[in-house]
PDB file of N, CA and C in Angstrom:
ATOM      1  N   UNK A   1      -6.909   3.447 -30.895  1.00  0.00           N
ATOM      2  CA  UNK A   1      -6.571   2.192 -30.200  1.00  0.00           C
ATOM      3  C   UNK A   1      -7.783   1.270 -30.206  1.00  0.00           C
ATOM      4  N   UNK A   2      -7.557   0.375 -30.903  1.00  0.00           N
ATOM      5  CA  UNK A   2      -8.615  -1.282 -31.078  1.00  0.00           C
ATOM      6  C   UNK A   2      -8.105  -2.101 -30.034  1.00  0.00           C
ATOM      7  N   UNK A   3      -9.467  -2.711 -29.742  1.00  0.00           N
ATOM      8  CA  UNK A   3      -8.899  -3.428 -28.609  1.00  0.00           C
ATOM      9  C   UNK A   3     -10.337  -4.916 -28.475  1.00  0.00           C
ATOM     10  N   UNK A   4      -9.428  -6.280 -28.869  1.00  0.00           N
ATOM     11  CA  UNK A   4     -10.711  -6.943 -29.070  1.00  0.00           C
ATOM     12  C   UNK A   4     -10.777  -7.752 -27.830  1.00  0.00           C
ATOM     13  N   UNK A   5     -11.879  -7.209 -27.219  1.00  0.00           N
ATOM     14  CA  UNK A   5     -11.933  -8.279 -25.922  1.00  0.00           C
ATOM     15  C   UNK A   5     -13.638  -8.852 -26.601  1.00  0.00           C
ATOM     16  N   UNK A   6     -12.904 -10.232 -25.726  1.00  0.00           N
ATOM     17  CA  UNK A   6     -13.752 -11.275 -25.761  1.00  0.00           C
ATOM     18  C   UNK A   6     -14.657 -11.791 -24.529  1.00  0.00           C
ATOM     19  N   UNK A   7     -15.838 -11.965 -24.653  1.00  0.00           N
ATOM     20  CA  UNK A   7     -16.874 -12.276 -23.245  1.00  0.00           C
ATOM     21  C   UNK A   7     -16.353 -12.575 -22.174  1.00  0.00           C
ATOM     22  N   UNK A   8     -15.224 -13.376 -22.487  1.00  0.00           N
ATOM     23  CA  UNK A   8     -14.519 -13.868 -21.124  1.00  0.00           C
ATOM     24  C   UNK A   8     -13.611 -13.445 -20.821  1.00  0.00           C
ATOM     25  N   UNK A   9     -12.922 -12.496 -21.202  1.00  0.00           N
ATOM     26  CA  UNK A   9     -11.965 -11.742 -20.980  1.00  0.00           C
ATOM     27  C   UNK A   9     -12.530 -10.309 -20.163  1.00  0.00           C
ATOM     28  N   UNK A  10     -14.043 -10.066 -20.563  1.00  0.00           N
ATOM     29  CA  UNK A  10     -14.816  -9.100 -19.222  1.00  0.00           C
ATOM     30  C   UNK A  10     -15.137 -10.100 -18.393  1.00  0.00           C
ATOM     31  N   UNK A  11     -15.276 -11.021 -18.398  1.00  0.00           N
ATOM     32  CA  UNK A  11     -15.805 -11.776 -17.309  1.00  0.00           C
ATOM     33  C   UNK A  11     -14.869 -12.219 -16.194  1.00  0.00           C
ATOM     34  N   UNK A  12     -13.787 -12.207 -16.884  1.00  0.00           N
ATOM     35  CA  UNK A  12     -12.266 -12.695 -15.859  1.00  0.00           C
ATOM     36  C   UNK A  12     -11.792 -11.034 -15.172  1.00  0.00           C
ATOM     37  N   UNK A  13     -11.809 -10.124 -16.268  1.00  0.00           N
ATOM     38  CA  UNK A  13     -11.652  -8.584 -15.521  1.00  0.00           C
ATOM     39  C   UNK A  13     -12.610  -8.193 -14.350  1.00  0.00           C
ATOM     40  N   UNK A  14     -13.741  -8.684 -14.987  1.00  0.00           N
ATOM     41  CA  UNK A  14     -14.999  -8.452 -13.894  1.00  0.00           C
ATOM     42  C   UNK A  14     -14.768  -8.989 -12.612  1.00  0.00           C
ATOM     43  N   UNK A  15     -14.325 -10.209 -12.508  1.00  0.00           N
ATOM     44  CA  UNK A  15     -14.062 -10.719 -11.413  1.00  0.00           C
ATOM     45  C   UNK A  15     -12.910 -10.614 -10.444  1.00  0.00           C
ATOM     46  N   UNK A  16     -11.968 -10.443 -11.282  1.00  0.00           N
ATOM     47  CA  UNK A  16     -10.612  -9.410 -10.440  1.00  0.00           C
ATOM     48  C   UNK A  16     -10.991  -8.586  -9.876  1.00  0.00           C
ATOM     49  N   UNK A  17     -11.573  -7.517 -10.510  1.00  0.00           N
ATOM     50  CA  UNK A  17     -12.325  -6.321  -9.873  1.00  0.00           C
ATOM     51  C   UNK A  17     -13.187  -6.371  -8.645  1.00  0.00           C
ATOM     52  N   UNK A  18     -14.171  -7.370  -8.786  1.00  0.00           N
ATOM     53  CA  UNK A  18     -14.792  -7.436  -7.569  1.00  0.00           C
ATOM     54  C   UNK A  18     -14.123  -7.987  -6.416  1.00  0.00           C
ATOM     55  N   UNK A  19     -12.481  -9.362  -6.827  1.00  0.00           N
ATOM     56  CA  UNK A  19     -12.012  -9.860  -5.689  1.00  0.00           C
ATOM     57  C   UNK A  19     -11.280  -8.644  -5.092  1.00  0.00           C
ATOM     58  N   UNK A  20     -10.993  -7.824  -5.989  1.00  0.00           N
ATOM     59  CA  UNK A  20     -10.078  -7.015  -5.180  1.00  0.00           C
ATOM     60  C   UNK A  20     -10.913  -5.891  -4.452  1.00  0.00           C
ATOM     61  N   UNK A  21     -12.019  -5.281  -4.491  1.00  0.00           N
ATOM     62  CA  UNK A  21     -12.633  -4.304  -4.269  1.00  0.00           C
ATOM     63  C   UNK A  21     -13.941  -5.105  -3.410  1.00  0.00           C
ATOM     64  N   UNK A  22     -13.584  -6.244  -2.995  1.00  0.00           N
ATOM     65  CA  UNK A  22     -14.517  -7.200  -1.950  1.00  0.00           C
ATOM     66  C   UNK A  22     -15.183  -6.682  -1.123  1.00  0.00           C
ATOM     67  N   UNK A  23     -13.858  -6.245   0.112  1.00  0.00           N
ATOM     68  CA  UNK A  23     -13.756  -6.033   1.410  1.00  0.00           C
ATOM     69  C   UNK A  23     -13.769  -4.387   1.199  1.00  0.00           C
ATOM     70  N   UNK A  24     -13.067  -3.700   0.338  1.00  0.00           N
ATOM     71  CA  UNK A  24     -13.693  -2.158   0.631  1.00  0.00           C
ATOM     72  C   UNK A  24     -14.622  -1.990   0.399  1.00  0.00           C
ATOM     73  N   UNK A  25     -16.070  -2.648  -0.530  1.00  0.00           N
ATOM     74  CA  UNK A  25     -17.225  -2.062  -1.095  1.00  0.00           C
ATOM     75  C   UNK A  25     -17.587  -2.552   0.485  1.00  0.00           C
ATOM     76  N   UNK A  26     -17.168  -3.725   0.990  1.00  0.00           N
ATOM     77  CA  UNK A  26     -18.499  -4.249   2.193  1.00  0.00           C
ATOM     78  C   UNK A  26     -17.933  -3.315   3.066  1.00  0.00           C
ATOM     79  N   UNK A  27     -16.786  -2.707   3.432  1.00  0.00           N
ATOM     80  CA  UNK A  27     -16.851  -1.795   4.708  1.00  0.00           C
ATOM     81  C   UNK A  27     -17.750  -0.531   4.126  1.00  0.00           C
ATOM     82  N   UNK A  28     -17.477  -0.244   2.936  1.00  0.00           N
ATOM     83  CA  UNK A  28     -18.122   1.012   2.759  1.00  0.00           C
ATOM     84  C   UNK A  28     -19.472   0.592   2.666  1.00  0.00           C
ATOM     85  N   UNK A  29     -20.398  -0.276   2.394  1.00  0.00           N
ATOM     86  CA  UNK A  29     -21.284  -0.514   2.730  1.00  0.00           C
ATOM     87  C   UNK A  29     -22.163  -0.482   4.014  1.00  0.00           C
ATOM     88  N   UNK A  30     -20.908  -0.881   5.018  1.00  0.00           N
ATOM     89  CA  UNK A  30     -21.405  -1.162   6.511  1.00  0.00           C
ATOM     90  C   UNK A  30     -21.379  -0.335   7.051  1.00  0.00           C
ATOM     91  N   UNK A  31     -20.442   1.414   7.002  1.00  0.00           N
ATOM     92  CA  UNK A  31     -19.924   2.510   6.762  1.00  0.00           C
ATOM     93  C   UNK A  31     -21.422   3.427   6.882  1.00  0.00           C
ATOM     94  N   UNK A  32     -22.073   3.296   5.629  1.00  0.00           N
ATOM     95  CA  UNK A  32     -23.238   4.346   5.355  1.00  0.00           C
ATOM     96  C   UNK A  32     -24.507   2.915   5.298  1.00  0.00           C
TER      97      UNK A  32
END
């Protein structure tokens, strides 16, 4: 399986990722 991603296509994934995983990294942050 090929798969051509383009700079901005990690950069738009990248950022989904972090909107969605926002608020659990900062509780788990505040957590430990």
């Amino acid at each position: 399986l090929v798969i051509d991603v383009t700079l901005a296509d990690i950069e738009e994934i990248g950022n989904t990722i972090t909107h969605k995983f926002n608020l659990p990294l900062r509780i788990t942050h505040h957590r430990f």
